[in-house]
Protein backbone atom coordinates (compact mmCIF):
# COMPACT_ATOMS: atom_id res chain seq x y z
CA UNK A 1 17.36 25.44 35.77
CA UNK A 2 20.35 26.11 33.71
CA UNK A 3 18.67 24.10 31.05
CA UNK A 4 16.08 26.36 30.91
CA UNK A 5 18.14 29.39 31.05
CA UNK A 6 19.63 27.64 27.89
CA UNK A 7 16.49 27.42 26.00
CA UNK A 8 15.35 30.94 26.98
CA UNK A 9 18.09 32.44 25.57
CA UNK A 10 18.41 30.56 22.36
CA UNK A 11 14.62 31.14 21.77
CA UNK A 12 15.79 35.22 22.37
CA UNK A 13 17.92 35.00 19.89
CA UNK A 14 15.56 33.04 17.54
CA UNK A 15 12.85 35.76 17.83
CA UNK A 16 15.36 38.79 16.57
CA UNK A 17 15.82 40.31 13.45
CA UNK A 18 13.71 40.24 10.19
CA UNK A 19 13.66 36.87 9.33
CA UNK A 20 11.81 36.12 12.75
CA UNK A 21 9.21 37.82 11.48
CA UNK A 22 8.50 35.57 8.44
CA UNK A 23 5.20 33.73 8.68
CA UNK A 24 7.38 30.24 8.48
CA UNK A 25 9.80 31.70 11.92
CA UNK A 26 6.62 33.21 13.70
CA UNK A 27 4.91 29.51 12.90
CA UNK A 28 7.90 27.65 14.39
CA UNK A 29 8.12 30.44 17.08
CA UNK A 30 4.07 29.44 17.87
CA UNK A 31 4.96 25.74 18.15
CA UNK A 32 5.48 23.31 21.44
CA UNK A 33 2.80 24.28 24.21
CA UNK A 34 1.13 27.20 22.31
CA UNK A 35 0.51 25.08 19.31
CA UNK A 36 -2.59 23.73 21.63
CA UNK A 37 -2.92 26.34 24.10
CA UNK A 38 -3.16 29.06 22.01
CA UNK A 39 -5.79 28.07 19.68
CA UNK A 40 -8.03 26.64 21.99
CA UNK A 41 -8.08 30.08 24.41
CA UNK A 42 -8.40 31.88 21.32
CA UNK A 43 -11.42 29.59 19.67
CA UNK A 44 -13.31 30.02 23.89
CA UNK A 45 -12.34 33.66 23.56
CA UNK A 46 -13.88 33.96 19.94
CA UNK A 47 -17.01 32.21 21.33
CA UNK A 48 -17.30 34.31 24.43
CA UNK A 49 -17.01 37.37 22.26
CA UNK A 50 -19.69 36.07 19.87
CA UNK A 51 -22.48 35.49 22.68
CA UNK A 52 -21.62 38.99 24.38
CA UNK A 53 -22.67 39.99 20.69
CA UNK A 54 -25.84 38.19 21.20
CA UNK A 55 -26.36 39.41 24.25
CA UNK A 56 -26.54 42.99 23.16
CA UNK A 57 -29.04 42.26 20.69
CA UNK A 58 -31.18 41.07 23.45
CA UNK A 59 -31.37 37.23 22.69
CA UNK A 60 -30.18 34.19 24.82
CA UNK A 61 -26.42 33.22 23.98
CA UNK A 62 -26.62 29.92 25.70
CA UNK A 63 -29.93 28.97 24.26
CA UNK A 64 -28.10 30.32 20.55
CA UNK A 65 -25.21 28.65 20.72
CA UNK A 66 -27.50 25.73 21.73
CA UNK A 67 -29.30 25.68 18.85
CA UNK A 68 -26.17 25.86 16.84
CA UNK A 69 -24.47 23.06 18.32
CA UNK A 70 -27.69 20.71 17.64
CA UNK A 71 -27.28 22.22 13.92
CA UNK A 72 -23.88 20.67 14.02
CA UNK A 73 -24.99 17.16 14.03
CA UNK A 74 -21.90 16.48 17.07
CA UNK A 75 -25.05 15.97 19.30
CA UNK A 76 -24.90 12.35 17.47
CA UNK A 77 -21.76 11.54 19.11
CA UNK A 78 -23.87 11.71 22.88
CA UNK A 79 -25.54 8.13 22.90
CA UNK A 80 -28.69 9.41 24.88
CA UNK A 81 -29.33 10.87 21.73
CA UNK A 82 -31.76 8.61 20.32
CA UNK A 83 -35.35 8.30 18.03
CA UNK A 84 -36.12 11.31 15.56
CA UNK A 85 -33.11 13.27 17.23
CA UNK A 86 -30.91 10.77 16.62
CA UNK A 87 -31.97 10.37 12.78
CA UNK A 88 -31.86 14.55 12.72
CA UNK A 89 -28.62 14.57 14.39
CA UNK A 90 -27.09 12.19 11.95
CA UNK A 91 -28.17 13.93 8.66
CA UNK A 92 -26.45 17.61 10.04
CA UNK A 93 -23.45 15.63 11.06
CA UNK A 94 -22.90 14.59 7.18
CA UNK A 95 -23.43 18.21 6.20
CA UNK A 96 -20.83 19.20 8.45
CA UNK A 97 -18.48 16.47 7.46
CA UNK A 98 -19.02 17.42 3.79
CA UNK A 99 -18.38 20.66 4.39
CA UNK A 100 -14.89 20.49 6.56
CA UNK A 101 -14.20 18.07 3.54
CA UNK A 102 -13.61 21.27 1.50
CA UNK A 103 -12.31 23.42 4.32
CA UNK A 104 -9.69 20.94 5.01
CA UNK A 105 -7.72 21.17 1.74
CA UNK A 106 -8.32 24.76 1.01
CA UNK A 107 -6.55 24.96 4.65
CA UNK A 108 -3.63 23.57 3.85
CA UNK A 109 -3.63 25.41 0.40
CA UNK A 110 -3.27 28.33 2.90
CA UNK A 111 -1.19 26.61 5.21
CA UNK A 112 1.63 25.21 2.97
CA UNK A 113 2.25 28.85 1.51
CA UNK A 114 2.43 29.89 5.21
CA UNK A 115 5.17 27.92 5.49
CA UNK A 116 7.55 28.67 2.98
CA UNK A 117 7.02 31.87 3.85
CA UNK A 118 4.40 33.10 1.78
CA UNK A 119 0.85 34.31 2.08
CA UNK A 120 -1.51 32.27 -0.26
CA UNK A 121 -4.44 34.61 -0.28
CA UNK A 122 -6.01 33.08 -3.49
CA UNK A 123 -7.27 30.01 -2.17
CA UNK A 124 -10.88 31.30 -3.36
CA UNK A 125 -9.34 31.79 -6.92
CA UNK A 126 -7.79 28.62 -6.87
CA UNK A 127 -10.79 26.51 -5.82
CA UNK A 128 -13.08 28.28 -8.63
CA UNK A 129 -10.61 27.62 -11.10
CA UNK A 130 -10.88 23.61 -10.17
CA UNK A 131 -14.65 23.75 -9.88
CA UNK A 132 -14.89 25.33 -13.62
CA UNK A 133 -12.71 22.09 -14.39
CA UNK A 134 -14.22 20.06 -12.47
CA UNK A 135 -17.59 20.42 -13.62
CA UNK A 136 -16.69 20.75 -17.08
CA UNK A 137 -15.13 16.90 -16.71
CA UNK A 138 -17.35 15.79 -14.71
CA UNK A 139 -20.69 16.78 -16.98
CA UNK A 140 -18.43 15.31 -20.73
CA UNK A 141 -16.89 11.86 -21.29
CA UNK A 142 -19.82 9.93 -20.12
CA UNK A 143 -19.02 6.85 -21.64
CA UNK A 144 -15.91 6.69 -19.52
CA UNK A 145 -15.71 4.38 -16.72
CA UNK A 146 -16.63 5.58 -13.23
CA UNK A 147 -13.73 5.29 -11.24
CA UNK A 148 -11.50 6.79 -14.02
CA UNK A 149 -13.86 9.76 -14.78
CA UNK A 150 -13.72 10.50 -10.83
CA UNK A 151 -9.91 10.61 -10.99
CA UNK A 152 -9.87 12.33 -14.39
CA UNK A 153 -11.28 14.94 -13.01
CA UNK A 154 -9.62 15.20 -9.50
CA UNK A 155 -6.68 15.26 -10.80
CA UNK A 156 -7.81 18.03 -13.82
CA UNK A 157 -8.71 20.02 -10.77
CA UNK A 158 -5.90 19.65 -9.41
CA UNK A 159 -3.60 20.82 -11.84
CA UNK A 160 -6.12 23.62 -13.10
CA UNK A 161 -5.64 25.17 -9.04
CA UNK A 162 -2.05 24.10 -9.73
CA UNK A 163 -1.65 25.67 -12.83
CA UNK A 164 -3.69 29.24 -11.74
CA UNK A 165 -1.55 29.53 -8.54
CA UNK A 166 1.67 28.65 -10.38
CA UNK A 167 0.93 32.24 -12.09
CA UNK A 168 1.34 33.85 -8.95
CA UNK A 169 4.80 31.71 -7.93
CA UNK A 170 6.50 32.54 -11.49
CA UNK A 171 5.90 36.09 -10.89
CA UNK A 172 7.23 36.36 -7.46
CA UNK A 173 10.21 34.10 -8.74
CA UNK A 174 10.99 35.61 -11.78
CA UNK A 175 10.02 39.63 -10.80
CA UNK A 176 10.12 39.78 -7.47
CA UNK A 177 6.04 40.54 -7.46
CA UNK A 178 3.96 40.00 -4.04
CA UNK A 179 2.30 37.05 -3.93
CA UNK A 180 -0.48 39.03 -1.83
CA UNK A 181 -1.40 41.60 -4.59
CA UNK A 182 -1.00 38.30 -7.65
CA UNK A 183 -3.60 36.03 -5.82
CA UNK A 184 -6.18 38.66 -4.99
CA UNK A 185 -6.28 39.93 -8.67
CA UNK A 186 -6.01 36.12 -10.02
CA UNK A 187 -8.94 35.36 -7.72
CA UNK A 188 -11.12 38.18 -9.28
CA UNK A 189 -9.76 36.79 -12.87
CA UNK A 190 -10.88 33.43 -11.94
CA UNK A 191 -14.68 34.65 -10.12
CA UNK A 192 -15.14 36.56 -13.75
CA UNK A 193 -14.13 34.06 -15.87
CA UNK A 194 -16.50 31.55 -14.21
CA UNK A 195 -19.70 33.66 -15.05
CA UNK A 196 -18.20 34.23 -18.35
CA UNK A 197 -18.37 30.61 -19.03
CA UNK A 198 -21.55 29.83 -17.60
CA UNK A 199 -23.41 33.15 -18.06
CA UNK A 200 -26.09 33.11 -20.43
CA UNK A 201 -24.86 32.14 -23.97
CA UNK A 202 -21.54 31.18 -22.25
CA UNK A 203 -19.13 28.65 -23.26
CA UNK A 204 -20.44 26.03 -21.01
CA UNK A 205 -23.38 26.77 -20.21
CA UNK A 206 -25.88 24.24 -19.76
CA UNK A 207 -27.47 24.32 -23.14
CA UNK A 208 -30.80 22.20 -21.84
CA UNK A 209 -31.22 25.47 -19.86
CA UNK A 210 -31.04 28.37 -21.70
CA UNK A 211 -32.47 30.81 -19.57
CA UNK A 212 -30.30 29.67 -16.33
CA UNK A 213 -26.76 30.66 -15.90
CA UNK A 214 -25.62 27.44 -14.89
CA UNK A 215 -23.41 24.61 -16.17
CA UNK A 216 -24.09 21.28 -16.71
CA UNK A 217 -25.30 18.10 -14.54
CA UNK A 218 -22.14 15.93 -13.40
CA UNK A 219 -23.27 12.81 -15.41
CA UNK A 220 -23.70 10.00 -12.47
CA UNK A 221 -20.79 7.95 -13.58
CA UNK A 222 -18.37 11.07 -12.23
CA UNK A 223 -20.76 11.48 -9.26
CA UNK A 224 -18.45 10.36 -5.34
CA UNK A 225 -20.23 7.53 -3.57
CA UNK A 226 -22.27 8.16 -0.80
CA UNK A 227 -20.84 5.88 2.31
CA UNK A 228 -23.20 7.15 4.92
CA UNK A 229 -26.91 8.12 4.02
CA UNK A 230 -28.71 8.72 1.63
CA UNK A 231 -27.56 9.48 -2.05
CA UNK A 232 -30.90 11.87 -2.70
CA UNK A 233 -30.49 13.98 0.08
CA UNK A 234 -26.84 14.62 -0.23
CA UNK A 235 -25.36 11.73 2.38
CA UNK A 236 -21.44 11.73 2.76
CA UNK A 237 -19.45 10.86 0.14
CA UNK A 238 -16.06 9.34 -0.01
CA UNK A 239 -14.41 12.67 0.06
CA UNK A 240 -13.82 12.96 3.30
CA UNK A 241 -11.27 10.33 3.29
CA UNK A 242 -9.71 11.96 0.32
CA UNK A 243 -9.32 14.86 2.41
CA UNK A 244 -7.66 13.36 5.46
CA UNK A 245 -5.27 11.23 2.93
CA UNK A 246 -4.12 14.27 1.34
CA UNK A 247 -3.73 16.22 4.86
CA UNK A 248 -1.25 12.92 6.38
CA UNK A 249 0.62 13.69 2.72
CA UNK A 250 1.15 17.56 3.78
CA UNK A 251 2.48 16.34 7.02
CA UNK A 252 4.96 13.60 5.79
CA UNK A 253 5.49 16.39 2.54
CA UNK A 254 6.57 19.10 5.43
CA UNK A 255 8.12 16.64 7.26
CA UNK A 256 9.92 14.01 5.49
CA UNK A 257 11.01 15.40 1.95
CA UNK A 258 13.42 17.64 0.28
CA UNK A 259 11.01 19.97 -0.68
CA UNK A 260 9.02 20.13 2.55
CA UNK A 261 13.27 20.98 4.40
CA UNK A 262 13.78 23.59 1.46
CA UNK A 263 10.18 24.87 1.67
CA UNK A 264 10.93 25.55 5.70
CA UNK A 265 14.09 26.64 5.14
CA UNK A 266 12.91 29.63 2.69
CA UNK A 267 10.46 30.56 5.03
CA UNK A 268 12.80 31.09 7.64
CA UNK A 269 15.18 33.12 6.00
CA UNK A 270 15.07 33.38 1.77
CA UNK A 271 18.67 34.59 2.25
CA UNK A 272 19.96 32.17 3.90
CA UNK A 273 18.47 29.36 2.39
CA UNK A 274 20.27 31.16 -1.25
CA UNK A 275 23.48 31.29 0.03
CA UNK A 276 23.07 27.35 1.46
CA UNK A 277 22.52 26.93 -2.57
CA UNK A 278 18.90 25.90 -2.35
CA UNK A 279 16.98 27.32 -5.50
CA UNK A 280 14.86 29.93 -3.61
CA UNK A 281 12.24 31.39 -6.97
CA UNK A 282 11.90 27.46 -8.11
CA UNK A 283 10.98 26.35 -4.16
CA UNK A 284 8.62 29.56 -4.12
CA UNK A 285 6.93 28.05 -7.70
CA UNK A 286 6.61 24.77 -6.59
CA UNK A 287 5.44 25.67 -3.17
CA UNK A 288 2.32 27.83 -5.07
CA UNK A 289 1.77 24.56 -7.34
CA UNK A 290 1.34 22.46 -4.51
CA UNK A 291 -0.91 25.34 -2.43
CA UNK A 292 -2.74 25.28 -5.91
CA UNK A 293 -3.79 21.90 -6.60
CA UNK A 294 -5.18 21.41 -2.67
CA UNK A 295 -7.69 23.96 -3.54
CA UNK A 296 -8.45 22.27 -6.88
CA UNK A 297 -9.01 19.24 -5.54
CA UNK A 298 -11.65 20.34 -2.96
CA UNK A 299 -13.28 21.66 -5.52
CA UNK A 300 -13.29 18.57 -7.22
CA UNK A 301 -14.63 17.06 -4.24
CA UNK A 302 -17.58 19.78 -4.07
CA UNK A 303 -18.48 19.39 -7.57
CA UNK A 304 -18.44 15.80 -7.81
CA UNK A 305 -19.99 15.04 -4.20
CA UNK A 306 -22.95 17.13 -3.88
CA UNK A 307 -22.77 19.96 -6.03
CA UNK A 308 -23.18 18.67 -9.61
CA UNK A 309 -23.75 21.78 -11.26
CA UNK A 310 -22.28 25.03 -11.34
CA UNK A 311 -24.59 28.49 -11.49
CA UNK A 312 -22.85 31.98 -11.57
CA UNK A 313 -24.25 33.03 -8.56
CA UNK A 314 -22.07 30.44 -7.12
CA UNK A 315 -19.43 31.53 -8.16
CA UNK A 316 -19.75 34.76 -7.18
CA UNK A 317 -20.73 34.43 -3.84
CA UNK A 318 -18.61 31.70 -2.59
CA UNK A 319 -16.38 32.19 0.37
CA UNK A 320 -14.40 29.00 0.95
CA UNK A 321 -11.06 30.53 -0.13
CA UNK A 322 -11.07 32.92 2.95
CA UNK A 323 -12.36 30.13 4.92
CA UNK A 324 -9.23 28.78 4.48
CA UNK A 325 -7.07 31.98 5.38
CA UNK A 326 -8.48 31.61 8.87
CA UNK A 327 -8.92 27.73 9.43
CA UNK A 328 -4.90 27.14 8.22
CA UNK A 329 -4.47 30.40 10.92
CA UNK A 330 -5.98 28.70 13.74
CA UNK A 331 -4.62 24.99 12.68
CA UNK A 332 -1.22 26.83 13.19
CA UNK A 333 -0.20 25.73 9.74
CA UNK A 334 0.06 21.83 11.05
CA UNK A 335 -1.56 18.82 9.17
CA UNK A 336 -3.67 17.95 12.36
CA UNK A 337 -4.79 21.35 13.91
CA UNK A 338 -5.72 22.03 10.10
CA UNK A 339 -8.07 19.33 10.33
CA UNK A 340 -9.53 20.33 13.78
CA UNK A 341 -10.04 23.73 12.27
CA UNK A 342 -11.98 22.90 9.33
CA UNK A 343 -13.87 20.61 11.97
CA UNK A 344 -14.85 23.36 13.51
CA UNK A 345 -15.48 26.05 10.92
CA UNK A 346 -17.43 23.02 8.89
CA UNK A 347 -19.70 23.12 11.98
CA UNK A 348 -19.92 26.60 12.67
CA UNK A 349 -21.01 26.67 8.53
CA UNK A 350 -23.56 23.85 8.92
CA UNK A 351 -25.12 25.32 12.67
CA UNK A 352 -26.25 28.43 11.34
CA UNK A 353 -27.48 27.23 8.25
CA UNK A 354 -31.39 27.91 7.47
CA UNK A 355 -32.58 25.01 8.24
CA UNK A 356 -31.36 24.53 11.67
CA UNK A 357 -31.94 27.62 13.42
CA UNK A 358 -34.24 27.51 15.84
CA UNK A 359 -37.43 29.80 15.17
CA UNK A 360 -36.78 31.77 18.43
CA UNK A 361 -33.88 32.92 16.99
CA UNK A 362 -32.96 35.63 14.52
CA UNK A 363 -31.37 33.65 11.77
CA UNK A 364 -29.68 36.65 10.41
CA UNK A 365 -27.76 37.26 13.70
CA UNK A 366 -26.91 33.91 13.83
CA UNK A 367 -25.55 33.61 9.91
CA UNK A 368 -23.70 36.16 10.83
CA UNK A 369 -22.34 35.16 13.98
CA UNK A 370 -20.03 32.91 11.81
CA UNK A 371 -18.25 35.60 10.12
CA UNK A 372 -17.93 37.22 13.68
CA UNK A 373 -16.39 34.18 15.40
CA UNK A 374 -13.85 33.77 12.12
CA UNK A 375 -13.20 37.60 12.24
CA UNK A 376 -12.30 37.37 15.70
CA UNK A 377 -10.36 34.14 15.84
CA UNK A 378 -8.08 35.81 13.08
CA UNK A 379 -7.67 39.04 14.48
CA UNK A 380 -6.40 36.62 18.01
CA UNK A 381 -4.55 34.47 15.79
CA UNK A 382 -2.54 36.78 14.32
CA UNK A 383 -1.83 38.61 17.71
CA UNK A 384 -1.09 35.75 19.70
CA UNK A 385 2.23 36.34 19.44
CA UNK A 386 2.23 39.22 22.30
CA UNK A 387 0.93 36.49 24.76
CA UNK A 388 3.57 34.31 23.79
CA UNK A 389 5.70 37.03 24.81
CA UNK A 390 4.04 37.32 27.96
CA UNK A 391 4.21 33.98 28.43
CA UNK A 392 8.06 33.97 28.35
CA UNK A 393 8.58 37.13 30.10
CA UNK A 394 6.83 35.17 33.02
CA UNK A 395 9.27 32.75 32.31
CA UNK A 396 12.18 35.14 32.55
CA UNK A 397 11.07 36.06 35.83
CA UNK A 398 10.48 32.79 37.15
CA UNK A 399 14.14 31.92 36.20
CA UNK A 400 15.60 35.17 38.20
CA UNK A 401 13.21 34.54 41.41
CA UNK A 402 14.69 31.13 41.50
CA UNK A 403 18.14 32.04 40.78
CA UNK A 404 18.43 34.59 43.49
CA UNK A 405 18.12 32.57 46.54
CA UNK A 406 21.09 30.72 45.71
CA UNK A 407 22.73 33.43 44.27
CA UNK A 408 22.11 35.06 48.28
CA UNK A 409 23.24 31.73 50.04
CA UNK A 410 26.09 31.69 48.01
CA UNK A 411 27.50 35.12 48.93
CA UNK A 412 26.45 34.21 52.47
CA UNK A 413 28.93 31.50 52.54
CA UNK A 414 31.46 33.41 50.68
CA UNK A 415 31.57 35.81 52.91
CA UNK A 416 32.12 33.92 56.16
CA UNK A 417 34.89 32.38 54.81
């Protein structure tokens, strides 16, 4: 018991003063049996909240949330699944793959900021700044050889996303500027300078279309190949793997390098981390480089896997950069719950989808039961901390109820001798 005494009271002391309250010491705060609990209880409460929702509007939650679950495609993981179903089952389960392809990275564009410390909040700026790239690659050079074009532009992408969120690292390193207010402004920069360039008479737009605001094809040489299904109707593509390689380098990047120890340490306490001499404005600039080229790439990976062209209403209307915010949120900032996350967000994305909502169903309550379910799960998210608290304050007590037994018997036999 006096080991746990121990820990109590060093996590006390953890938890006090201003650097606790750092999104890097509330992550680590977060971490051991919450880092599961916690999301999970939040992701049932989310749900539960969602089909109350439904409820009120007079549908069926079960027979909703049915219907979104087949939209998934997971129903291909049940082997009595078989026949038409099967075949159905296996073509949503690629969209949803190809879509927590995207989520993934974006995540831990959010999620490496998050711990150093900072709050990336221009993911969405970011990832249209690599598509514009992307595309622009991807459509030129086609003489070049396939697998080179591919990386060409990945790795333009990348340091275009690199390159737009660096912008937002200098100033917060060099002027003491908020991160927050830089990325939201550079993300409006980025949406506007994407119809600029493929608006009507733009730059890039695609000049075999001069009545369509849209870019160019991706020329097939620069085009990801298609592993599972089929090609025509968007099967997919070797991005996913991508994805997951990049997410085990976060991880071992956190984990196992200088930067990832000086990133941490920053987060914890900038201070601090000064006066240990670590370079606190360059970690902050290369943390941002790194949070920018994630989002790049999945744009990459979007552009080159399925998307192939760009249009302005695109642009405009895309949402994966917020995505992120609350996918990196609920992953608690970790490698593998950012994975599980986009999992489930991908799903949630694909399941209400047009095509795979039941009839019976409104499909505009059930679009927007997505951004319901991610409203709520980041409103929990954030607030988790006060069941934490409760958590330990159970704890506490459980520590003094066991204590005072002894602490009785032990005065009894004082006293009698």
């Amino acid at each position: 018991m006096s080991q746990l005494e121990d820990e109590l009271k060093a996590e006390a002391t953890e938890t006090e003063g201003a650097a606790a309250r750092s999104p890097a010491a509330l992550t680590a705060f977060r971490r051991g049996l919450s880092g599961v609990t916690v999301p999970i209880l939040t992701t049932v409460i989310a749900f539960i909240a969602g089909g109350l929702i439904v409820l009120a509007t007079g549908h069926n939650p079960l027979s909703t949330y049915s219907s979104i679950f087949n939209g998934t495609g997971f129903n291909w993981l049940f082997p009595w699944v078989g026949g038409a179903a099967r075949a159905t089952a296996a073509g949503n389960l690629q969209q949803t793959l190809i879509q927590t392809t995207a989520l993934i990275l974006v995540g831990l564009a959010v999620a490496f900021a998050f711990r150093a410390g900072m709050f990336n909040i221009g993911g969405q700026g970011q990832y249209t700044v690599g598509a514009i790239v992307a595309v622009w690659v991807g459509s030129s050079f086609a003489g070049m050889p396939a697998v080179l074009h591919i990386a060409f532009a990945i790795v333009a992408a990348g340091l275009a996303g690199a390159a737009w969120a660096g912008i937002a690292g200098v100033l917060k390193a060099l002027t003491g500027a908020n991160e927050v207010i830089s990325t939201i402004m550079l993300n409006w920069i980025a949406i506007w300078l994407g119809v600029y360039c493929f608006q009507l008479g733009g730059p890039l737009q695609n000049p075999s279309m001069p009545s369509t605001p849209v870019s160019s094809n991706v020329v097939a040489g620069a085009k990801l190949p298609v592993f599972w299904g089929s090609a025509a109707l968007q099967g997919l593509d070797v991005g996913i793997f991508i994805a997951l390689a990049l997410a085990v380098v976060f991880a071992l990047l956190i984990k196992r390098t200088r930067l990832g120890y000086e990133a941490r340490t920053v987060g914890f306490n900038p201070e601090a981390a000064r006066y240990a001499g670590i370079n606190v404005g360059r970690t902050w600039i290369r943390v941002m480089l790194i949070c920018g080229a994630f989002a790049g790439v999945a744009a990459s990976l979007d552009i080159l896997g399925w998307k192939f062209s760009l249009f302005t209403n695109d642009i405009q209307t895309s949402q994966i950069g917020f995505y992120g915010i609350a996918v990196a949120l609920l992953g608690r900032n970790t490698a593998g719950g950012t994975v599980a996350a986009a999992l489930l967000f991908g799903g949630l994305l694909t399941g209400t989808s047009d095509r795979n909502i039941n009839l019976s169903i409104d499909p505009t309550l059930v679009q927007y039961l997505t951004f319901m379910i991610e409203g709520i799960i980041v409103l929990l998210v954030s607030t988790d901390v006060i069941t934490l608290r409760l958590l330990k304050g159970g704890q506490r007590i459980g520590v003094a109820l066991g204590r005072r037994p002894r602490d009785v018997a032990g005065a009894g036999r004082g006293g009698g001798s």
